[in-house]
PDB file of N, CA and C in Angstrom:
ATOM      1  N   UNK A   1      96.422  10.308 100.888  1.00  0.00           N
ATOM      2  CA  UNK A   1      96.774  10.838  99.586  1.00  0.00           C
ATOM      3  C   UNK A   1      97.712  12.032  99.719  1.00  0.00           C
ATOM      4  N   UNK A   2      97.195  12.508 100.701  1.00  0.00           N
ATOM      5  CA  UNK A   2      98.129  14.107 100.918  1.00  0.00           C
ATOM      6  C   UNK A   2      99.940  13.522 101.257  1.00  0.00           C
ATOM      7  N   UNK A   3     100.111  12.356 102.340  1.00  0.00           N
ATOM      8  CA  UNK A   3     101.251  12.131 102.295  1.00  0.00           C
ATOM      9  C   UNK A   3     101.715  11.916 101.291  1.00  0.00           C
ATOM     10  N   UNK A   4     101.681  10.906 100.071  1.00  0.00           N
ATOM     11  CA  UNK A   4     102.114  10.750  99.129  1.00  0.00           C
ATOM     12  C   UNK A   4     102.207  11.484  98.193  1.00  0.00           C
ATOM     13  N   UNK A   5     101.629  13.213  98.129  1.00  0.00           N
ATOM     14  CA  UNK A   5     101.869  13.957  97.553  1.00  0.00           C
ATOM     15  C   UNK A   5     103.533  14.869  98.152  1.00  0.00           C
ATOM     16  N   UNK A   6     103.079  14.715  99.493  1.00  0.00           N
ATOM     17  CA  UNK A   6     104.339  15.475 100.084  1.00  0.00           C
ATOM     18  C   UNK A   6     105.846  14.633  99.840  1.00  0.00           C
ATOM     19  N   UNK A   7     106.037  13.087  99.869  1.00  0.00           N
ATOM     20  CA  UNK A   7     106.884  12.338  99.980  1.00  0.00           C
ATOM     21  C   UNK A   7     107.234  12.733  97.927  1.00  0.00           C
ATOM     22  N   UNK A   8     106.159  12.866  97.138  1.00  0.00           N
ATOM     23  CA  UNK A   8     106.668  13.077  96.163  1.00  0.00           C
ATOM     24  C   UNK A   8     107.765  14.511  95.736  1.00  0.00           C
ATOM     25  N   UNK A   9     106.902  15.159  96.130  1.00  0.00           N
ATOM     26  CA  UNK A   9     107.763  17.145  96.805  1.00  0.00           C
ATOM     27  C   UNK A   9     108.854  16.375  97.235  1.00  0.00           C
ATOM     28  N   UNK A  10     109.343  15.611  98.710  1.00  0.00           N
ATOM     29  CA  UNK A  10     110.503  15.620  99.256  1.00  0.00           C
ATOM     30  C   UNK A  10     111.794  15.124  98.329  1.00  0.00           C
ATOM     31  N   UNK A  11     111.033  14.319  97.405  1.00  0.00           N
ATOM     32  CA  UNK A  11     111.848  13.381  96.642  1.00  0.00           C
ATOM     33  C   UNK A  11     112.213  13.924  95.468  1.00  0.00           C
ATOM     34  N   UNK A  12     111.303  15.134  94.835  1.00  0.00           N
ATOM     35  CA  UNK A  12     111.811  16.137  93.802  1.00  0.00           C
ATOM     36  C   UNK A  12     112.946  16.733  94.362  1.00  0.00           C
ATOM     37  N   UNK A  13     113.279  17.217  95.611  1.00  0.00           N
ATOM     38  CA  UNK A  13     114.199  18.294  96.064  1.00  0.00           C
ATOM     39  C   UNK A  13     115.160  17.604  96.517  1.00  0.00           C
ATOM     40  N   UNK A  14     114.778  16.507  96.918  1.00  0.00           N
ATOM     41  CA  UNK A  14     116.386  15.148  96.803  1.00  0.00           C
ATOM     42  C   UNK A  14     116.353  14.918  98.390  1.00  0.00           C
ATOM     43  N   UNK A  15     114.764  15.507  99.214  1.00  0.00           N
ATOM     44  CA  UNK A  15     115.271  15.141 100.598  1.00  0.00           C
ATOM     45  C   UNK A  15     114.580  13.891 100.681  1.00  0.00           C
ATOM     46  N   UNK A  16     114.048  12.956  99.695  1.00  0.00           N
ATOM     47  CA  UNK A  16     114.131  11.358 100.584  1.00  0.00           C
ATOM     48  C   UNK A  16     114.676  10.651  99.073  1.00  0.00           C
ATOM     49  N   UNK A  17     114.695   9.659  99.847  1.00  0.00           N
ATOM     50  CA  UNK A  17     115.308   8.416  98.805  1.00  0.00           C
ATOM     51  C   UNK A  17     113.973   7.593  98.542  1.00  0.00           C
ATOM     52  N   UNK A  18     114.533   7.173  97.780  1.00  0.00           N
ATOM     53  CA  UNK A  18     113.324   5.758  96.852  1.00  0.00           C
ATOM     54  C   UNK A  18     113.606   5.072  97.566  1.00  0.00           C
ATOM     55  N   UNK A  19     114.462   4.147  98.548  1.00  0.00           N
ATOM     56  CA  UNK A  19     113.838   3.500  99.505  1.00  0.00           C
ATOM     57  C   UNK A  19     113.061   3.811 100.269  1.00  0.00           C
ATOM     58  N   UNK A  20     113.004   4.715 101.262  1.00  0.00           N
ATOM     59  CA  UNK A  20     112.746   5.383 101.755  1.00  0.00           C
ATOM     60  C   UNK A  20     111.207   5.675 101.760  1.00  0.00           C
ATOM     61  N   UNK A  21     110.727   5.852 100.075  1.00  0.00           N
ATOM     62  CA  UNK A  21     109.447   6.565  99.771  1.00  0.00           C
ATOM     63  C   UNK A  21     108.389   5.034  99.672  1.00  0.00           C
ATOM     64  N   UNK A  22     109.728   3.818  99.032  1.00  0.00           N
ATOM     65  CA  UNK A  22     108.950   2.322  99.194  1.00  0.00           C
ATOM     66  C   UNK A  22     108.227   1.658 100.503  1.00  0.00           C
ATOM     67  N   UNK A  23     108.823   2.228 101.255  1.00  0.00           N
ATOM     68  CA  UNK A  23     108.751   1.441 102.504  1.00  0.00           C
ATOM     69  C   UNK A  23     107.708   2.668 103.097  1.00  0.00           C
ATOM     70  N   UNK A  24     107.261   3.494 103.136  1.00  0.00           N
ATOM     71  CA  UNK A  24     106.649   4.509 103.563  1.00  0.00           C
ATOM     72  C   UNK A  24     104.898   3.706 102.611  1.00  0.00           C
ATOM     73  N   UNK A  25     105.184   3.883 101.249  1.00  0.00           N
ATOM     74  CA  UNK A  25     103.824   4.064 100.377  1.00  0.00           C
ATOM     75  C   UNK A  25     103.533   2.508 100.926  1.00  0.00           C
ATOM     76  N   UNK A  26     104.407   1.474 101.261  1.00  0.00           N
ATOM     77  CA  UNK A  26     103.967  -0.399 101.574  1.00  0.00           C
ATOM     78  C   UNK A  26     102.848  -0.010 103.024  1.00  0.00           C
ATOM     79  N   UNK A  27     103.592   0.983 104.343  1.00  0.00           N
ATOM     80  CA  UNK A  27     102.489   1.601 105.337  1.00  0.00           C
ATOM     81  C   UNK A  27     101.585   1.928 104.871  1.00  0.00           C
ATOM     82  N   UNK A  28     101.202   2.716 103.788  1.00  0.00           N
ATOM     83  CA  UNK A  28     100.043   3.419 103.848  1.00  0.00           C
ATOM     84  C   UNK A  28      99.110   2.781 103.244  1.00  0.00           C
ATOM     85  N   UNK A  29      99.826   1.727 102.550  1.00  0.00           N
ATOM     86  CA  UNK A  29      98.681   1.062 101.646  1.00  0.00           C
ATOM     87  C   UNK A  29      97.892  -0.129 102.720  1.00  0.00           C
ATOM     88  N   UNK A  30      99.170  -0.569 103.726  1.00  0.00           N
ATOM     89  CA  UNK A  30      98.436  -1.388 104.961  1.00  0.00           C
ATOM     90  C   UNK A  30      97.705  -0.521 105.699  1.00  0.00           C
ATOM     91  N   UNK A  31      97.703   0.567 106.174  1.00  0.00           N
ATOM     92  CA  UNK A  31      97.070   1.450 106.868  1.00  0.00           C
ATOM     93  C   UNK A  31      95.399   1.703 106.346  1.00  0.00           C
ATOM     94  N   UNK A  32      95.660   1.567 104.432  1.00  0.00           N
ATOM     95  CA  UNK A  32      94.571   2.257 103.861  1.00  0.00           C
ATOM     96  C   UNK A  32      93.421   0.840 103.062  1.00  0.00           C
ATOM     97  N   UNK A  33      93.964  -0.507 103.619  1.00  0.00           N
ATOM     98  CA  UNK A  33      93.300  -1.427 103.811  1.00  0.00           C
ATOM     99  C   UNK A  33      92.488  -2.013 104.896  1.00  0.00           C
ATOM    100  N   UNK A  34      93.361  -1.794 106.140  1.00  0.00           N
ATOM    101  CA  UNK A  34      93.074  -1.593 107.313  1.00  0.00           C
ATOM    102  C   UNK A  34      91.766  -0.998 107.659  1.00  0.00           C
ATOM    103  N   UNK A  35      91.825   0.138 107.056  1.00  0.00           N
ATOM    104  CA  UNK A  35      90.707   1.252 106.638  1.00  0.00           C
ATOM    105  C   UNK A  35      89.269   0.926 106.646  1.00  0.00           C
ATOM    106  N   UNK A  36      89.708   0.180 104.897  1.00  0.00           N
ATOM    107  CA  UNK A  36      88.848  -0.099 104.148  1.00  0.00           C
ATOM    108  C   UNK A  36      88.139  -1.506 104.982  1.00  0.00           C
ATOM    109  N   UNK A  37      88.674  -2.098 105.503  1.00  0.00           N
ATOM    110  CA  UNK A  37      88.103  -3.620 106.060  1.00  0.00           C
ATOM    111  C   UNK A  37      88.559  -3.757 107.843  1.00  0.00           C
ATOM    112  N   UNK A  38      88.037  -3.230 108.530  1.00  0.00           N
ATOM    113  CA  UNK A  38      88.883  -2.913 110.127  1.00  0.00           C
ATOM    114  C   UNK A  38      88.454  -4.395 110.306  1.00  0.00           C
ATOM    115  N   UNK A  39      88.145  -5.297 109.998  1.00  0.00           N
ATOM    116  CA  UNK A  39      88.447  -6.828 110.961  1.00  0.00           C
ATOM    117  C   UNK A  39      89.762  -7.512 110.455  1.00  0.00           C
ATOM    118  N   UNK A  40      89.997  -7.171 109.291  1.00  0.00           N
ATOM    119  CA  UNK A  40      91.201  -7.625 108.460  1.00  0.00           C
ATOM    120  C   UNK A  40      92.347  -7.116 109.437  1.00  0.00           C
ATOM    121  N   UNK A  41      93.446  -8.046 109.731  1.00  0.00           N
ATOM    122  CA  UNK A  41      94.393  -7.838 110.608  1.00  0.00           C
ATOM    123  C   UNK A  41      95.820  -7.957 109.726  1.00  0.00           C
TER     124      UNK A  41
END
């Protein structure tokens, strides 16, 4: 959660792009399934 607060900050001040923030939040959401179910591959 904390990254996606910071990627939002970076993206107010114009240091990332909306691609950039897409392809980042698609990781975390695999990361934060991963998580949630560790046999799920």
């Amino acid at each position: 959660r904390c990254w996606r607060v910071l990627m939002i900050k970076l993206w107010n001040h114009g240091l990332l792009n909306g691609r950039t923030m897409n392809i980042c939040n698609k990781h975390l959401e695999v990361l934060e399934s991963q998580r949630a179910d560790p046999k799920q591959s």
